[in-house]
PDB file of N, CA and C in Angstrom:
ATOM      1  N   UNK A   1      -7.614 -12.454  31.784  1.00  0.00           N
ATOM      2  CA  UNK A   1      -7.197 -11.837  30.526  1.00  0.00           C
ATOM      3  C   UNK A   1      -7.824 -10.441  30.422  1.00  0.00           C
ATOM      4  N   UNK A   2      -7.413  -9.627  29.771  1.00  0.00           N
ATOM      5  CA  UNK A   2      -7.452  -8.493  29.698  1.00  0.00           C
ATOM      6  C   UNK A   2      -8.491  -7.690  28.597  1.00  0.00           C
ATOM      7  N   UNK A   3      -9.797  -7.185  28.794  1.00  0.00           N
ATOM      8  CA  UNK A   3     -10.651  -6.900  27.796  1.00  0.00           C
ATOM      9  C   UNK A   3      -9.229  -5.901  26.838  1.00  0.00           C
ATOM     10  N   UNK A   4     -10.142  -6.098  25.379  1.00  0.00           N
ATOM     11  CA  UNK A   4      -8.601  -5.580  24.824  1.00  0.00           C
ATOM     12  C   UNK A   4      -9.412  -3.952  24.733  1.00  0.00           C
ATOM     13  N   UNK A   5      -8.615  -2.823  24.037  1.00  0.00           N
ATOM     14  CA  UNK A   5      -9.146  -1.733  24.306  1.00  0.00           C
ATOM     15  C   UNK A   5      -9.864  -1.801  23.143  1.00  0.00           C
ATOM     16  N   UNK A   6     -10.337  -0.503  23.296  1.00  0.00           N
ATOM     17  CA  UNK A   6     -11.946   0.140  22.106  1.00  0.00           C
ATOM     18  C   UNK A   6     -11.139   1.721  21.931  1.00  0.00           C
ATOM     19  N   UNK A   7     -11.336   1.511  20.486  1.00  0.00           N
ATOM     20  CA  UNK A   7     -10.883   2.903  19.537  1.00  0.00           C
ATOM     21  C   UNK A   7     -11.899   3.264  19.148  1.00  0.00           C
ATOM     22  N   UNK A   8     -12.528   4.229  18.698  1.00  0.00           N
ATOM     23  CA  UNK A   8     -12.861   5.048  17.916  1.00  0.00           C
ATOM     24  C   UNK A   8     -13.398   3.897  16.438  1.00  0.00           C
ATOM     25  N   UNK A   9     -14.639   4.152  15.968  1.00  0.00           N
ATOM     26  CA  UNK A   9     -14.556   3.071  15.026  1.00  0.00           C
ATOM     27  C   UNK A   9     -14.143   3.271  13.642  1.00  0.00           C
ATOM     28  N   UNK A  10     -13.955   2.345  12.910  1.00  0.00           N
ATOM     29  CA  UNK A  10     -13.619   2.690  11.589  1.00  0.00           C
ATOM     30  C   UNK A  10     -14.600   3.182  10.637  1.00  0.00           C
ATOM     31  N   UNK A  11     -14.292   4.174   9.744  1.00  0.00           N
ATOM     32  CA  UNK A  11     -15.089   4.784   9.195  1.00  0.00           C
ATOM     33  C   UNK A  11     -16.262   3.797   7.836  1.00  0.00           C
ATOM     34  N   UNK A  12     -15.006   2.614   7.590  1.00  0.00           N
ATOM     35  CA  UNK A  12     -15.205   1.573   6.743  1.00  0.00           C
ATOM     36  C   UNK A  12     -16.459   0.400   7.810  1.00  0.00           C
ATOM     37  N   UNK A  13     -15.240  -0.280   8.250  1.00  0.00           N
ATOM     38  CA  UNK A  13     -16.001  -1.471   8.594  1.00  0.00           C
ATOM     39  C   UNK A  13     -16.651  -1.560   9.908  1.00  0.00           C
ATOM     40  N   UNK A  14     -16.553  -0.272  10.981  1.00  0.00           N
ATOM     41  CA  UNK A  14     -16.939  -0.247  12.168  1.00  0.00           C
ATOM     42  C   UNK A  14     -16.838  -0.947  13.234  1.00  0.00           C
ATOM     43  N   UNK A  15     -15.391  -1.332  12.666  1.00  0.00           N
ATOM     44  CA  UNK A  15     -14.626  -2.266  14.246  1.00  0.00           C
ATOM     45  C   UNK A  15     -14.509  -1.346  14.905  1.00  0.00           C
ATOM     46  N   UNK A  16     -14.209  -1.863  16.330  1.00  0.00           N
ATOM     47  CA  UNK A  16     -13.577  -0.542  17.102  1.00  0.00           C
ATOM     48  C   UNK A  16     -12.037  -0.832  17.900  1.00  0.00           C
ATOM     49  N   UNK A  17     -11.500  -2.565  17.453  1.00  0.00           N
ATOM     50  CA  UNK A  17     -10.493  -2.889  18.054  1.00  0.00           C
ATOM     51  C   UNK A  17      -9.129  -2.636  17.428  1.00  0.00           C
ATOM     52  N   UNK A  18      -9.110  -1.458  16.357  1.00  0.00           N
ATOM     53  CA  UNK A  18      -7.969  -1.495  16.461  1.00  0.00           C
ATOM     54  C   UNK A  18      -7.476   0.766  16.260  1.00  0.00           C
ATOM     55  N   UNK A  19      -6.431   0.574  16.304  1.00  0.00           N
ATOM     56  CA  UNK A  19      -6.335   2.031  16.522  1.00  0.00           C
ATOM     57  C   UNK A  19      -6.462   2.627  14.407  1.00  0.00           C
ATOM     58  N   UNK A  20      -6.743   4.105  14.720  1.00  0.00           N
ATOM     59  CA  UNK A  20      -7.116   4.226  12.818  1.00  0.00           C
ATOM     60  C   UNK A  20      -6.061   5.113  12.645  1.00  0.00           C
ATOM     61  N   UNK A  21      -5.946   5.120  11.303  1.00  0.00           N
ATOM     62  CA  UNK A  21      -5.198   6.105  10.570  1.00  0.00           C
ATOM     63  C   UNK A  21      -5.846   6.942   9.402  1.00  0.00           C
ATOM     64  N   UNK A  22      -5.120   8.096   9.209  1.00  0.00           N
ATOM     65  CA  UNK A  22      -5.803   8.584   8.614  1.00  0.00           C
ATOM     66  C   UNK A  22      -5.641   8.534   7.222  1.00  0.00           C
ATOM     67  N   UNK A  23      -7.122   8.322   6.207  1.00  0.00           N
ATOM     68  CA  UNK A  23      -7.088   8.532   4.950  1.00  0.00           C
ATOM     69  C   UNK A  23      -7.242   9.562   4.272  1.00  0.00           C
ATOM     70  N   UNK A  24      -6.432  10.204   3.316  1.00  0.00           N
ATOM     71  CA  UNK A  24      -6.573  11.305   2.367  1.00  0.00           C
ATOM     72  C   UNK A  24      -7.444  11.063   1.759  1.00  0.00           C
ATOM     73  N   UNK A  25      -8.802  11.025   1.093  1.00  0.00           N
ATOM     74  CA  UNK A  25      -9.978  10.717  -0.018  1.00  0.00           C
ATOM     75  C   UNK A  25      -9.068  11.197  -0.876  1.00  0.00           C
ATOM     76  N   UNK A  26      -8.934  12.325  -1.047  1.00  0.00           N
ATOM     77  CA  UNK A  26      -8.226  12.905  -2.745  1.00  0.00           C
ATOM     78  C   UNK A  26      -6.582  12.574  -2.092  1.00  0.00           C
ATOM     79  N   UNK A  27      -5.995  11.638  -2.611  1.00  0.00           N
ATOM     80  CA  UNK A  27      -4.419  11.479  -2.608  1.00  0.00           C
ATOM     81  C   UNK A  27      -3.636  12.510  -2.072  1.00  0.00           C
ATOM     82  N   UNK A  28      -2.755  12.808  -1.813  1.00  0.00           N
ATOM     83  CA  UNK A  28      -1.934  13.828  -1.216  1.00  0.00           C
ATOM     84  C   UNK A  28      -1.127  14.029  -2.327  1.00  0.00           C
ATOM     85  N   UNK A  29      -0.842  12.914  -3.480  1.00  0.00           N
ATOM     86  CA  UNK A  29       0.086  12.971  -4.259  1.00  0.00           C
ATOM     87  C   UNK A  29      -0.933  13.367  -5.608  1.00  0.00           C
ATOM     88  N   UNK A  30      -1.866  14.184  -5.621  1.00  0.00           N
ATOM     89  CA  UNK A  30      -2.999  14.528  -6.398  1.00  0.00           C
ATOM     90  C   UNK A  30      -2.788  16.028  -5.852  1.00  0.00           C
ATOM     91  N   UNK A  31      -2.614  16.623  -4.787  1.00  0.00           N
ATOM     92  CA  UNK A  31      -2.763  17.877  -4.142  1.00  0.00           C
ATOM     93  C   UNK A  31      -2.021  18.372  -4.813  1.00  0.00           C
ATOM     94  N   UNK A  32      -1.092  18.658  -5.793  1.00  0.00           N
ATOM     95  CA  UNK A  32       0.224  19.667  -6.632  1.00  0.00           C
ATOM     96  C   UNK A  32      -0.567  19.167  -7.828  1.00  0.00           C
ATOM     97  N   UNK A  33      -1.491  18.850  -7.995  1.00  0.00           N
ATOM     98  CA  UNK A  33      -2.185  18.573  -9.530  1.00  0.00           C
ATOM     99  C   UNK A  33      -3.283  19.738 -10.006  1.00  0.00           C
ATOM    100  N   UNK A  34      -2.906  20.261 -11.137  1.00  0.00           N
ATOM    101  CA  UNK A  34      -3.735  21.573 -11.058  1.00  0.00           C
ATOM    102  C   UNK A  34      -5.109  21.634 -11.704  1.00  0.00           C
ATOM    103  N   UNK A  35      -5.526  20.563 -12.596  1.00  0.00           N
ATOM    104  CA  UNK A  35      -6.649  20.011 -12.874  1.00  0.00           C
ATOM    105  C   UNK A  35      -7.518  19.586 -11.419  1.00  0.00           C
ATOM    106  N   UNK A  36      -6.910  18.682 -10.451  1.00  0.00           N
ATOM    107  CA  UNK A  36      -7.032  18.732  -9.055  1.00  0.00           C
ATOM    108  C   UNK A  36      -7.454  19.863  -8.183  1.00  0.00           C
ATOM    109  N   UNK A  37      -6.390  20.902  -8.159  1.00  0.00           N
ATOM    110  CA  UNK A  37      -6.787  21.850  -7.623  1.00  0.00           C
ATOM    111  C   UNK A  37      -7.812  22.844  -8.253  1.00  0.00           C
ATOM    112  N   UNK A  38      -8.147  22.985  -9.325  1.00  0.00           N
ATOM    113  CA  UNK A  38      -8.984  23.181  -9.923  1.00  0.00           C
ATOM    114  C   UNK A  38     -10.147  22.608  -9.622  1.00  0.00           C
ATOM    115  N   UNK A  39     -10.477  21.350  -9.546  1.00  0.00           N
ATOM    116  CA  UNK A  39     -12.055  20.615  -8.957  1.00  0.00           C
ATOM    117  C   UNK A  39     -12.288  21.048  -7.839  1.00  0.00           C
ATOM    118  N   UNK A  40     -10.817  20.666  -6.790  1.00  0.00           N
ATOM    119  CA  UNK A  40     -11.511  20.358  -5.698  1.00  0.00           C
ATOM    120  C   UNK A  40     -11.308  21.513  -4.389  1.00  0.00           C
ATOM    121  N   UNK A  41     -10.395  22.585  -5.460  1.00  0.00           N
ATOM    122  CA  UNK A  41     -10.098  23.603  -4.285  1.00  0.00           C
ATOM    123  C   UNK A  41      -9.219  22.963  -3.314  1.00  0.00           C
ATOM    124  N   UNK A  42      -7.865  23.988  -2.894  1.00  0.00           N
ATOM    125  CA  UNK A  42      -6.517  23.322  -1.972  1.00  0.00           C
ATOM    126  C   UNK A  42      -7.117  23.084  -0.455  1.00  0.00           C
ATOM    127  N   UNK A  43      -8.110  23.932  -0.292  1.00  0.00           N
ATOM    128  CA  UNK A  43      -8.689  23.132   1.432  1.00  0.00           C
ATOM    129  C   UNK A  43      -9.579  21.990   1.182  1.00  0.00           C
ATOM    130  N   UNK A  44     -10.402  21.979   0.221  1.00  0.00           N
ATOM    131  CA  UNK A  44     -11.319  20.708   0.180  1.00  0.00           C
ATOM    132  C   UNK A  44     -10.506  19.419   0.412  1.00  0.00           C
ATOM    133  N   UNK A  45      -9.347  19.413  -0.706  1.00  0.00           N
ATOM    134  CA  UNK A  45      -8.450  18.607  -0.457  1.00  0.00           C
ATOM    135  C   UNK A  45      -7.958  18.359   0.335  1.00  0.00           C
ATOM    136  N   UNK A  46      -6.944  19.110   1.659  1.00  0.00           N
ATOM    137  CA  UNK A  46      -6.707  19.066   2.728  1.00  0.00           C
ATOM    138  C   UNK A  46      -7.995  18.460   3.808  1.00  0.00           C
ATOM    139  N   UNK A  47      -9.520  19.024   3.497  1.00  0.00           N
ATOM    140  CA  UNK A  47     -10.226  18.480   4.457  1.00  0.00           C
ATOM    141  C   UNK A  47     -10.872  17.342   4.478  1.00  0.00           C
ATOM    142  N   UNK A  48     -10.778  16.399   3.060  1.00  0.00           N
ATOM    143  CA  UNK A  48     -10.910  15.365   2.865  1.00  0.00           C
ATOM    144  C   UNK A  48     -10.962  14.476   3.540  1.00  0.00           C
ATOM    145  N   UNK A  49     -11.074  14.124   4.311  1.00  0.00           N
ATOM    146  CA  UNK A  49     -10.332  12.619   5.102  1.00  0.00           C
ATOM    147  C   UNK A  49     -11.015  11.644   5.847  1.00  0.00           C
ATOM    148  N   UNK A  50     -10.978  10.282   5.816  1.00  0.00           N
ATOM    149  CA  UNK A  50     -11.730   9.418   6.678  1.00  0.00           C
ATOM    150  C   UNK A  50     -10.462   8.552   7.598  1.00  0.00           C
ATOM    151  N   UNK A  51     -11.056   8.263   8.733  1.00  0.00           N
ATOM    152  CA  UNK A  51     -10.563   7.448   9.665  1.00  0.00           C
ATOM    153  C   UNK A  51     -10.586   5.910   9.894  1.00  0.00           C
ATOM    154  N   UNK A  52      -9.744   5.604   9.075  1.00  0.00           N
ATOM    155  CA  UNK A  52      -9.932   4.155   8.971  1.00  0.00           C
ATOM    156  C   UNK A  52      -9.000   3.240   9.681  1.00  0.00           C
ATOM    157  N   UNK A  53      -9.175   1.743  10.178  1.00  0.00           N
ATOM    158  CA  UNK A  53      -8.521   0.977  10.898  1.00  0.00           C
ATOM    159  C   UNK A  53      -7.203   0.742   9.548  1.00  0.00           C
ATOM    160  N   UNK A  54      -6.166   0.396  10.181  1.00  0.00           N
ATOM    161  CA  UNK A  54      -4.859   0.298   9.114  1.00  0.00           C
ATOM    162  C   UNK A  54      -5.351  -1.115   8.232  1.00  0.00           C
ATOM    163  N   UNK A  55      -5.995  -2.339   8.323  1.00  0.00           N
ATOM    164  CA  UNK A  55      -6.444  -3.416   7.729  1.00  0.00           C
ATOM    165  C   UNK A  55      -7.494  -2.751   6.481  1.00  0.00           C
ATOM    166  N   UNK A  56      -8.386  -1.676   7.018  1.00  0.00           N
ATOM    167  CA  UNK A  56      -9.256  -0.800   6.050  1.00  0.00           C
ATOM    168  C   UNK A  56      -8.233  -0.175   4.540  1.00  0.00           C
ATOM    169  N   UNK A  57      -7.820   0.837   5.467  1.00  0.00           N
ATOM    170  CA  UNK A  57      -6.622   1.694   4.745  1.00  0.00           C
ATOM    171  C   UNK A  57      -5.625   0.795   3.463  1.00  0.00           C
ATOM    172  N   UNK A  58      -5.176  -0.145   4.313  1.00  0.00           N
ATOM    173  CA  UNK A  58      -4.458  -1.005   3.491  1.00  0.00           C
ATOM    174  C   UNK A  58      -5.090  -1.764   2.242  1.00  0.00           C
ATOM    175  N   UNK A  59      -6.284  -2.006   2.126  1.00  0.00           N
ATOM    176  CA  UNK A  59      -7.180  -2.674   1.385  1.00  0.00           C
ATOM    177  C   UNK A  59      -7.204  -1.345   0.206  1.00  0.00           C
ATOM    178  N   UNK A  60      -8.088  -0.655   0.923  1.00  0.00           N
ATOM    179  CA  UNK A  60      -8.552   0.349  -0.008  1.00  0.00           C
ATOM    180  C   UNK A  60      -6.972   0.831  -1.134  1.00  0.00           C
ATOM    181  N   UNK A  61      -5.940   0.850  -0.540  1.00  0.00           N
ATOM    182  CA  UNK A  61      -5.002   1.239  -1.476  1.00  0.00           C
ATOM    183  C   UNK A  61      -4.084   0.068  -2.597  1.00  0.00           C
ATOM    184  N   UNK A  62      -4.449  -1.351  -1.965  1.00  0.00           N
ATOM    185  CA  UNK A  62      -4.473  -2.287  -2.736  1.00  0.00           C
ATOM    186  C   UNK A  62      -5.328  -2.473  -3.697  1.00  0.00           C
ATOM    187  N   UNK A  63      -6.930  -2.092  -3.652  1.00  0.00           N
ATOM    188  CA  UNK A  63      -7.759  -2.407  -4.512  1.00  0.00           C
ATOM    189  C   UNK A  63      -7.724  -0.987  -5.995  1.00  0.00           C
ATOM    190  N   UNK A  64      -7.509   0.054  -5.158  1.00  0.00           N
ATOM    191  CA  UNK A  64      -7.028   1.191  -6.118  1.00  0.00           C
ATOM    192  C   UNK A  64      -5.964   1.911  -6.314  1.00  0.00           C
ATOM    193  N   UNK A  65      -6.168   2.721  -7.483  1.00  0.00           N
ATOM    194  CA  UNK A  65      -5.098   3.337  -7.638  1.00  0.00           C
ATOM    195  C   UNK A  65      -4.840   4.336  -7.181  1.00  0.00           C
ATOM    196  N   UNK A  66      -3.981   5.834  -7.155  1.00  0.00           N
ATOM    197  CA  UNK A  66      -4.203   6.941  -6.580  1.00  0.00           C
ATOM    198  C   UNK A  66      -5.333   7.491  -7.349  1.00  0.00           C
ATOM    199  N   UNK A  67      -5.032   7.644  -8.717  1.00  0.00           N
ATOM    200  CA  UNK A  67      -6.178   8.705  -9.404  1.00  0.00           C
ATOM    201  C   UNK A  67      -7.383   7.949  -9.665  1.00  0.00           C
ATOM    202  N   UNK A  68      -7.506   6.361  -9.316  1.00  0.00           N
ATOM    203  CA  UNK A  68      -8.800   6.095  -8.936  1.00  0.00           C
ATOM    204  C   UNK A  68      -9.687   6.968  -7.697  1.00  0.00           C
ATOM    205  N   UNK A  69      -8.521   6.902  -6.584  1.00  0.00           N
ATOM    206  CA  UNK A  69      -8.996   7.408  -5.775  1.00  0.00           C
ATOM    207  C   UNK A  69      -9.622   8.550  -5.574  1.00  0.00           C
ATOM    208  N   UNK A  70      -8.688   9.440  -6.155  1.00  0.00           N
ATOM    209  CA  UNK A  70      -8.630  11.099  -6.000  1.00  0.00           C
ATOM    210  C   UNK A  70      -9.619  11.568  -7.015  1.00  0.00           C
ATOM    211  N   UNK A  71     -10.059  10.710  -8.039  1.00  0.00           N
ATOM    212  CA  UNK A  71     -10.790  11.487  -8.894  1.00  0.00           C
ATOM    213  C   UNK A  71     -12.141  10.860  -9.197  1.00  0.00           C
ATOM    214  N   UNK A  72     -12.529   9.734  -8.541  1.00  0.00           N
ATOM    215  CA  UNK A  72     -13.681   9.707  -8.782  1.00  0.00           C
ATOM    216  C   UNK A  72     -13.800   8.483  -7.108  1.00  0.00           C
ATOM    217  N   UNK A  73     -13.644   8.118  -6.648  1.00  0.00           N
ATOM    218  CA  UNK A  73     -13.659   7.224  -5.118  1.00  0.00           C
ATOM    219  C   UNK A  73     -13.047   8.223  -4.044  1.00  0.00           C
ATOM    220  N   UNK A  74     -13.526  10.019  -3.805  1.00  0.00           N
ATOM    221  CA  UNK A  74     -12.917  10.278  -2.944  1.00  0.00           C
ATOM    222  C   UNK A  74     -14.136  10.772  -2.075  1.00  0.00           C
ATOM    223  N   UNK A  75     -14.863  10.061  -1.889  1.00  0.00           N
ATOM    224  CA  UNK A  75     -15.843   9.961  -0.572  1.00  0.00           C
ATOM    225  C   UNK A  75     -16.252   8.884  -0.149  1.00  0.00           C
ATOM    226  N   UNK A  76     -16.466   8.833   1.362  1.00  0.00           N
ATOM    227  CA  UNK A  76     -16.389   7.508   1.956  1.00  0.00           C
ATOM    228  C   UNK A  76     -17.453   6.796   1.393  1.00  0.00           C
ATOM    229  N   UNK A  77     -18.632   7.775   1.156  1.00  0.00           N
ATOM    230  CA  UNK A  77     -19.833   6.951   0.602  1.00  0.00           C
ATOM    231  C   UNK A  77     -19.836   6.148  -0.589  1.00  0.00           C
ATOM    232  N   UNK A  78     -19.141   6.536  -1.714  1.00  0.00           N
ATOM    233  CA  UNK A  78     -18.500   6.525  -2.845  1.00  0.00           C
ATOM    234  C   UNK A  78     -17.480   4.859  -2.877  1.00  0.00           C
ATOM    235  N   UNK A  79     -16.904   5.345  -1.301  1.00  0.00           N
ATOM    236  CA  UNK A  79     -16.028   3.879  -1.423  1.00  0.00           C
ATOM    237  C   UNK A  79     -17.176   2.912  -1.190  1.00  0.00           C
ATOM    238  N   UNK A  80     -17.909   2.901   0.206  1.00  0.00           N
ATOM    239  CA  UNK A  80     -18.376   2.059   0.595  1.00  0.00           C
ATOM    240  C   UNK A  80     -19.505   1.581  -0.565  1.00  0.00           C
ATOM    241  N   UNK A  81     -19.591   2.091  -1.573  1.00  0.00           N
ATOM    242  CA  UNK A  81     -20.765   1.481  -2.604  1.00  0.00           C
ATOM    243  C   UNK A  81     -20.204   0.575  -3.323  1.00  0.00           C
ATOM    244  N   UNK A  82     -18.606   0.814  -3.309  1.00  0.00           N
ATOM    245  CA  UNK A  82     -18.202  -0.412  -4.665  1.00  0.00           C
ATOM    246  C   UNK A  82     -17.954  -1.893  -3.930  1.00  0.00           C
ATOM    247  N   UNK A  83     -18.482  -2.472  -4.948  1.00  0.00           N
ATOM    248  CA  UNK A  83     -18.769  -4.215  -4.619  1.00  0.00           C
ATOM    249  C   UNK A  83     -17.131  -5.185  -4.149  1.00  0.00           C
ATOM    250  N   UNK A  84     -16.381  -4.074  -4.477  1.00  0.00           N
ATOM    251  CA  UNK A  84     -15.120  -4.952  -3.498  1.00  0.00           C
ATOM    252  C   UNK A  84     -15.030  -4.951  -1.954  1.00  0.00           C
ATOM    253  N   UNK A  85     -15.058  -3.711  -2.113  1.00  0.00           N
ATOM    254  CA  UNK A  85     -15.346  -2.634  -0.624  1.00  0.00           C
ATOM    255  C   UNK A  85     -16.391  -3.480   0.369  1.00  0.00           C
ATOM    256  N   UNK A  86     -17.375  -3.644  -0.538  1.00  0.00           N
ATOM    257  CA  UNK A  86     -18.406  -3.804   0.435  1.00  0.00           C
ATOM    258  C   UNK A  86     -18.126  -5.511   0.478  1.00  0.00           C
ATOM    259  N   UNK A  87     -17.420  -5.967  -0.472  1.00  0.00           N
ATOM    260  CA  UNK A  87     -16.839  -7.436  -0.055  1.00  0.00           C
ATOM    261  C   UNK A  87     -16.347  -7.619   1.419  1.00  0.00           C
ATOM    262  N   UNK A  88     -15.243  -6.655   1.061  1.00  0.00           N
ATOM    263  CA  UNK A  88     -14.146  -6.398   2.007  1.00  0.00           C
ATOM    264  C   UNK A  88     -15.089  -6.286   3.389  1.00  0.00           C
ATOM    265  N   UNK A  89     -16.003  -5.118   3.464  1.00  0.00           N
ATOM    266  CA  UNK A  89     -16.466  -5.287   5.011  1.00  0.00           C
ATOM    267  C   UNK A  89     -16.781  -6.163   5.066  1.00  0.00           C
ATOM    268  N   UNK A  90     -17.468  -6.928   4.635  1.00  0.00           N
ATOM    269  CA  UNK A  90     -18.391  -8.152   5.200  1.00  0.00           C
ATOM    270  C   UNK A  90     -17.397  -8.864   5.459  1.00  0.00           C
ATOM    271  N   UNK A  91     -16.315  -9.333   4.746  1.00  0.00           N
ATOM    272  CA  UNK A  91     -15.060 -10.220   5.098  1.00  0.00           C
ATOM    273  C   UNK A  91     -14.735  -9.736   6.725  1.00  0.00           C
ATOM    274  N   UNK A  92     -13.750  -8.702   6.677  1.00  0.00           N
ATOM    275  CA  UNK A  92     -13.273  -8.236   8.237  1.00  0.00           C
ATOM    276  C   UNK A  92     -13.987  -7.824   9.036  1.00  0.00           C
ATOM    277  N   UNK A  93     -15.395  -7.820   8.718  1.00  0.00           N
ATOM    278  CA  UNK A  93     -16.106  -7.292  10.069  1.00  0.00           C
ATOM    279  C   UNK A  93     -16.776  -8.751  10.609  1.00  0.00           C
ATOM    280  N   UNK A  94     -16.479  -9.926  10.351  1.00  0.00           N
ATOM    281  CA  UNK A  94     -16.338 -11.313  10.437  1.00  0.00           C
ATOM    282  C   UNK A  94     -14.993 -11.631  11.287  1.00  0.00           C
ATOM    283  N   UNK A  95     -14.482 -10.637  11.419  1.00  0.00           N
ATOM    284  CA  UNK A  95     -12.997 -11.145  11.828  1.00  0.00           C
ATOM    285  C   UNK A  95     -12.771  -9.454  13.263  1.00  0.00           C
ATOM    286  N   UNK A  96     -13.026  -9.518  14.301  1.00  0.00           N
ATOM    287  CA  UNK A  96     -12.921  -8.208  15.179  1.00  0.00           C
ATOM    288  C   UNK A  96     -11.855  -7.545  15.568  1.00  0.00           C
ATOM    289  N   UNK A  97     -10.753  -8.901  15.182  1.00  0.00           N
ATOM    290  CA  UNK A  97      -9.829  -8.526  15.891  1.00  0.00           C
ATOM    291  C   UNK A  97      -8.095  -8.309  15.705  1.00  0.00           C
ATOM    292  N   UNK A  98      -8.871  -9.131  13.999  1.00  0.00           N
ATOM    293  CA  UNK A  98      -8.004  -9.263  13.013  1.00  0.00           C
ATOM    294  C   UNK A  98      -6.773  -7.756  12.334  1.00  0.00           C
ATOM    295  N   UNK A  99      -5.574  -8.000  12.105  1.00  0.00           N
ATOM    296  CA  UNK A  99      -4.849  -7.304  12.040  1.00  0.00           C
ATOM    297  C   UNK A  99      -4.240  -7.133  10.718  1.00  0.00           C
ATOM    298  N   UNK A 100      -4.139  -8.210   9.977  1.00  0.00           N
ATOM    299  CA  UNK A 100      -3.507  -8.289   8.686  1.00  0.00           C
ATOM    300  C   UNK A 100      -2.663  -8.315   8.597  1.00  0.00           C
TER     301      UNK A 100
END
């Protein structure tokens, strides 16, 4: 059988088995918001971003909303402090290989 491959790890839960996608911290659908652009400046916004496994990604946008996201959960550190989040890793980083 075939060792399976190794990605790059997730910025969340620090698997490394599956491939990541990328997260906007401040929404993309927040970027034409001018209170928005006002905080966070149009490159901050653009440079925003964490690399997360799609099981990560998918969570995080189930558990919030956009303007949860964009306006007060838009750093990774920020995510990883809230008590779902940090549910959530402990759940899938129990699981290596898991896909959702």
């Amino acid at each position: 059988m075939e060792s399976p491959t190794n990605y790059d790890p997730c910025e969340l839960c620090k698997r490394t088995t599956q491939p990541l996608t990328e997260h906007h911290l401040i929404p993309r659908t927040l970027h034409g918001n001018k209170k928005a652009r006002e905080k966070f400046g149009k490159d901050e916004m653009k440079r925003r971003k964490a690399m997360l496994c799609r099981p990560c990604h998918s969570q995080i946008h189930d558990l919030y909303t956009e303007k949860e996201l964009g306006w007060t959960l838009n750093t990774i550190n920020v995510l990883k402090a809230q008590p779902d989040v940090r549910k959530w890793i402990e759940w899938v980083q129990k699981r290596p290989h898991w896909r959702g």
